[in-house]
N, C-alpha and C. Protein backbone atom coordinates (compact mmCIF):
# COMPACT_ATOMS: atom_id res chain seq x y z
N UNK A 1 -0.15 0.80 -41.05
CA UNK A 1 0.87 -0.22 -40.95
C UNK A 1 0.87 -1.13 -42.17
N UNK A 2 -0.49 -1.33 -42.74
CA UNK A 2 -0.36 -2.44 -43.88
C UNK A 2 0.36 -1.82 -45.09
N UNK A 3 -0.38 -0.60 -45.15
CA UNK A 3 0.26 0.19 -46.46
C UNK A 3 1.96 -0.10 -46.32
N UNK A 4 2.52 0.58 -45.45
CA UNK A 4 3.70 0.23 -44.99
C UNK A 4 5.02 -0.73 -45.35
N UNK A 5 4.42 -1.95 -45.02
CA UNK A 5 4.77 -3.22 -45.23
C UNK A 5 4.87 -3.98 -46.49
N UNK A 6 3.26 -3.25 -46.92
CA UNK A 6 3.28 -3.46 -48.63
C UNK A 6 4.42 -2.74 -49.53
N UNK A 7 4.34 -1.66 -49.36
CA UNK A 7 5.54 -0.96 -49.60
C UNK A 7 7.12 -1.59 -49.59
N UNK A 8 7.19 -1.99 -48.78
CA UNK A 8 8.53 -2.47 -47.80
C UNK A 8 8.81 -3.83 -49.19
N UNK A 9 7.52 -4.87 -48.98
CA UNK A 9 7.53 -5.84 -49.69
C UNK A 9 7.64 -5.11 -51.42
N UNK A 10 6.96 -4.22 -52.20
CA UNK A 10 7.31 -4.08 -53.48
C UNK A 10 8.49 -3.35 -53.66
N UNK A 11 8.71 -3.16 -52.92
CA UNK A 11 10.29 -2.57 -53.12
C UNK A 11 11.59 -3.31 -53.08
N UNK A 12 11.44 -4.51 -52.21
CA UNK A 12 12.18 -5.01 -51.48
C UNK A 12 13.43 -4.71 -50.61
N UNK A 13 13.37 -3.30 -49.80
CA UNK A 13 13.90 -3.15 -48.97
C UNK A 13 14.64 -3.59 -47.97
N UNK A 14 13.91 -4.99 -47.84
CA UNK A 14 14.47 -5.82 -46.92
C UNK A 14 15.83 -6.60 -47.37
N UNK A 15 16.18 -6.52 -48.53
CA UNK A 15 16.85 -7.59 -48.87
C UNK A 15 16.95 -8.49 -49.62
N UNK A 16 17.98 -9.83 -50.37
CA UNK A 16 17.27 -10.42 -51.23
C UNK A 16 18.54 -11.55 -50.91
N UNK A 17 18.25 -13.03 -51.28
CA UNK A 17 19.11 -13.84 -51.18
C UNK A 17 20.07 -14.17 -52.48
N UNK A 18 20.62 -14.78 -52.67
CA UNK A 18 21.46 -15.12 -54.11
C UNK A 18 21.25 -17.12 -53.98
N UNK A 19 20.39 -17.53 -54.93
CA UNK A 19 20.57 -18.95 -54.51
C UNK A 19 21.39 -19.79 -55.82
N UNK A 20 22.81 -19.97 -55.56
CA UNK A 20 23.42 -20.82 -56.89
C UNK A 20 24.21 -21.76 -56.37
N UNK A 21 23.66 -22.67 -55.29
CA UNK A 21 24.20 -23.81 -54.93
C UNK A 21 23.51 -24.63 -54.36
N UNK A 22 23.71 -25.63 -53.37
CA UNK A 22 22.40 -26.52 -53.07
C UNK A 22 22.35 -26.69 -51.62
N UNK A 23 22.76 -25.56 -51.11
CA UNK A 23 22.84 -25.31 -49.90
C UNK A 23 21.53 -25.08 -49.25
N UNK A 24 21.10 -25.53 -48.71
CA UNK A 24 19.25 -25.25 -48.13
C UNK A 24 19.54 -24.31 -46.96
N UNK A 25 18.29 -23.34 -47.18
CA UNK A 25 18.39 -21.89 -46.19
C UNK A 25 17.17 -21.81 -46.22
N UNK A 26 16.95 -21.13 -44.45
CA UNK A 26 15.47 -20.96 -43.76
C UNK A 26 15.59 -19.10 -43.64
N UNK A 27 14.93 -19.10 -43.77
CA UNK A 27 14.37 -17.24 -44.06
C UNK A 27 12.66 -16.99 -44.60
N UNK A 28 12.68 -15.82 -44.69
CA UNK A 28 11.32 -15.69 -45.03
C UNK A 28 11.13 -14.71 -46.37
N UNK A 29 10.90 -15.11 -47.42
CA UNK A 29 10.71 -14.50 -48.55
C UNK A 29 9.61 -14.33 -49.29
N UNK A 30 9.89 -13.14 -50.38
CA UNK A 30 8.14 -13.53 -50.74
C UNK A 30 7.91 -13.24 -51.92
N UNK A 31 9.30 -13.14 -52.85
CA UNK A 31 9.23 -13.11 -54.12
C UNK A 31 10.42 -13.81 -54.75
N UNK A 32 10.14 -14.92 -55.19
CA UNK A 32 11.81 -15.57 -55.70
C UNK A 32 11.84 -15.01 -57.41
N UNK A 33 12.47 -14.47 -58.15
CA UNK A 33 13.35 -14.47 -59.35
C UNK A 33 14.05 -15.74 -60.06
N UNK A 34 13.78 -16.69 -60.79
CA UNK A 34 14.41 -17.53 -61.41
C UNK A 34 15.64 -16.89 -62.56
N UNK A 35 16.89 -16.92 -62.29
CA UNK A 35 17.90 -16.67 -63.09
C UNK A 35 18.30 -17.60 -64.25
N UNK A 36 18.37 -18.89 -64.18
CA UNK A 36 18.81 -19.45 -64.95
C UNK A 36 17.50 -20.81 -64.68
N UNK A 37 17.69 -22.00 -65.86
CA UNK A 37 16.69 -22.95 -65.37
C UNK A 37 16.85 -23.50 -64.03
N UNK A 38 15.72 -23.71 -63.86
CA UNK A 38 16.60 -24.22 -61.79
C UNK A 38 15.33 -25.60 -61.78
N UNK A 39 15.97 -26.16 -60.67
CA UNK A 39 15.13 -27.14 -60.11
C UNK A 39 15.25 -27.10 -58.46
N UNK A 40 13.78 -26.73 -57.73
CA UNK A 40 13.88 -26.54 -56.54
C UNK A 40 14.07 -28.55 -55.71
N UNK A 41 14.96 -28.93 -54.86
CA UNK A 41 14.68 -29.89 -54.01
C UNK A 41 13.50 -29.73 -53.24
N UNK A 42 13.66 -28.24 -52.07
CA UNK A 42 12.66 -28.31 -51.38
C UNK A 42 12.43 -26.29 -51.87
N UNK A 43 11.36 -26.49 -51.94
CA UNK A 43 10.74 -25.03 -51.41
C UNK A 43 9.26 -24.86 -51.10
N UNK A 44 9.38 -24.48 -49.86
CA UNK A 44 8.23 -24.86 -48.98
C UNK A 44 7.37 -22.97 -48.54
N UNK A 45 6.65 -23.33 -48.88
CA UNK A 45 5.51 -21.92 -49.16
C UNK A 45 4.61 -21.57 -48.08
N UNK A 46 4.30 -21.14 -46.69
CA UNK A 46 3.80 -21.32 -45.54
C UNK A 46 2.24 -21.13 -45.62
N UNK A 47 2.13 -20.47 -46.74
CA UNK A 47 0.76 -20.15 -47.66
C UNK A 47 -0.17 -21.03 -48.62
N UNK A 48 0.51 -21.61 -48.80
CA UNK A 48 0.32 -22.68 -49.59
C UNK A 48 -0.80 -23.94 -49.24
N UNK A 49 -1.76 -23.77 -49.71
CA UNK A 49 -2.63 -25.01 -49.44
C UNK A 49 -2.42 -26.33 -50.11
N UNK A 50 -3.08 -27.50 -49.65
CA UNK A 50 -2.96 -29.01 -50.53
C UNK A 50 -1.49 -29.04 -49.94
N UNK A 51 -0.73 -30.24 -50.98
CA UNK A 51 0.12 -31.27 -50.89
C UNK A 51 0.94 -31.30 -51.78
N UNK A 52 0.80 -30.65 -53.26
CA UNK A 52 1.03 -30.73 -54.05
C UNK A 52 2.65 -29.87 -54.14
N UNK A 53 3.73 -31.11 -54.24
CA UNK A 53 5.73 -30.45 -54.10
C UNK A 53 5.61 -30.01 -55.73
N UNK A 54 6.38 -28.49 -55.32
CA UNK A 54 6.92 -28.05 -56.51
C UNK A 54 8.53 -28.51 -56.64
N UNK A 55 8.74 -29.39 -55.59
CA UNK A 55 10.26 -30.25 -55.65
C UNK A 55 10.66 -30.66 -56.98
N UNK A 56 11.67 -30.82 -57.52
CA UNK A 56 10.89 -31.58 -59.06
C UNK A 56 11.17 -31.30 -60.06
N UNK A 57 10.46 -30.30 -59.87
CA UNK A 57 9.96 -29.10 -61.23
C UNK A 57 10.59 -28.00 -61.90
N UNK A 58 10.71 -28.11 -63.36
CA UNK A 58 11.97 -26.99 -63.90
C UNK A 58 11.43 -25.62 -64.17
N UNK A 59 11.42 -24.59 -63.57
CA UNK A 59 11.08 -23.54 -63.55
C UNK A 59 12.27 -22.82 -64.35
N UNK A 60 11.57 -22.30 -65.71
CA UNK A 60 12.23 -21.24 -66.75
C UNK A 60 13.02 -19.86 -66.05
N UNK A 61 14.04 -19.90 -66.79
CA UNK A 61 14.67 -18.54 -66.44
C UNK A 61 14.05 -17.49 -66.79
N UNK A 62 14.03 -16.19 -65.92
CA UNK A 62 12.74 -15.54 -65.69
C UNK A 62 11.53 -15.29 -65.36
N UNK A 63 11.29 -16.78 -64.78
CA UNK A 63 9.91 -17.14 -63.95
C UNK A 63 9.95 -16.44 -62.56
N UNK A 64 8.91 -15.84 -62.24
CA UNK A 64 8.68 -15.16 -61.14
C UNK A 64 7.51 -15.91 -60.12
N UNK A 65 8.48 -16.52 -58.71
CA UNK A 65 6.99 -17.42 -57.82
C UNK A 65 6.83 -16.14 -56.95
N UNK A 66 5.87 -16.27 -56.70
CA UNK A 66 5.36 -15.51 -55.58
C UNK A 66 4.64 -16.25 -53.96
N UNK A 67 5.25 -15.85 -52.70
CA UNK A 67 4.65 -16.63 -51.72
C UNK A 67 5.30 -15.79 -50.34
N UNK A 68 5.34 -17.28 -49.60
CA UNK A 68 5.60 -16.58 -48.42
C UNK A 68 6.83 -18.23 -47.78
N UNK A 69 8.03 -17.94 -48.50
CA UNK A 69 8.59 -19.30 -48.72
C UNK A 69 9.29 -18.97 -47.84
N UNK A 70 9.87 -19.85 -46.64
CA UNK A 70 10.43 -20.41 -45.57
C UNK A 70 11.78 -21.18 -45.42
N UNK A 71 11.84 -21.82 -46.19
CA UNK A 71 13.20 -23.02 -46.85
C UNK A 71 13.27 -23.13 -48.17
N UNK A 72 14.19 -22.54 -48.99
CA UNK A 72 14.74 -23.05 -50.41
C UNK A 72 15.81 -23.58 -50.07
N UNK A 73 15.74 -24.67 -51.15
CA UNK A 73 16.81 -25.74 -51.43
C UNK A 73 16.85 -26.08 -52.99
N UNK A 74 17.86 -25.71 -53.93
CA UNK A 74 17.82 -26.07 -55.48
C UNK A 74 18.48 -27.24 -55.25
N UNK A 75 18.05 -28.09 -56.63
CA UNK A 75 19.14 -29.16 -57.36
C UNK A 75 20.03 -28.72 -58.32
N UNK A 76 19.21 -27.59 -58.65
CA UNK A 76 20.09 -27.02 -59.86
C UNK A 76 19.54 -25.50 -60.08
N UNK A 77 20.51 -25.08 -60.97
CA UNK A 77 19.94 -23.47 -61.70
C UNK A 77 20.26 -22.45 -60.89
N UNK A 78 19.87 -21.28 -60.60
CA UNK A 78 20.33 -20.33 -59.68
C UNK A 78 18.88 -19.31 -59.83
N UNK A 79 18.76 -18.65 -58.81
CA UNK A 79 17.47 -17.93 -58.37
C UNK A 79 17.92 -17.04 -57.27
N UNK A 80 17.07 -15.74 -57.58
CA UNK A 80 17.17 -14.69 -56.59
C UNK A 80 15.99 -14.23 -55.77
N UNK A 81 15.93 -14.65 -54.35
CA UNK A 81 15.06 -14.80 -53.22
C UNK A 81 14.64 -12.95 -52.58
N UNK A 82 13.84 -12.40 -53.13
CA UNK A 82 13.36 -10.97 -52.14
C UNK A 82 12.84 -11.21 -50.83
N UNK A 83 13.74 -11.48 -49.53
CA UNK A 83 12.99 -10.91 -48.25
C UNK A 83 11.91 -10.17 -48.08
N UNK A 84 11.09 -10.46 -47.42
CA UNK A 84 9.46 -9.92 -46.56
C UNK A 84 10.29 -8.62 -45.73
């Protein structure tokens, strides 16, 4: 089953979001794509230890996060979200 899933996840089979507005969306993802410079409002990582908001913060076009993110919300830029 793990092999599986892993699979599922490097492929991304599941799907992928398009984020170029500032519309906040709950889903479960686990590889975001930065397209253009972006600035996340909220993106919240369920994995994620500490306190420390990547709210804020200008992430380069072509930056690749990796997690297990729950709610994106940009201020700006546009980014492409791979479903779990």
């Amino acid at each position: 089953m793990f092999e599986a899933e892993l699979l599922k996840q490097l492929t991304y089979t599941s799907g992928s979001t398009l984020f170029a507005d500032t519309t906040s969306r709950a889903g479960n993802w686990c590889h975001i794509k930065i397209i253009t410079n972006t600035v996340f409002n909220t993106l919240t990582d369920a994995t994620r230890d500490g306190t420390v908001s990547l709210a804020g913060v200008t992430f380069p076009a072509n930056y690749d996060l990796y997690g297990n993110f729950t709610t994106i919300k940009l201020d700006s830029g546009s980014a492409i979200a791979y479903k779990k």
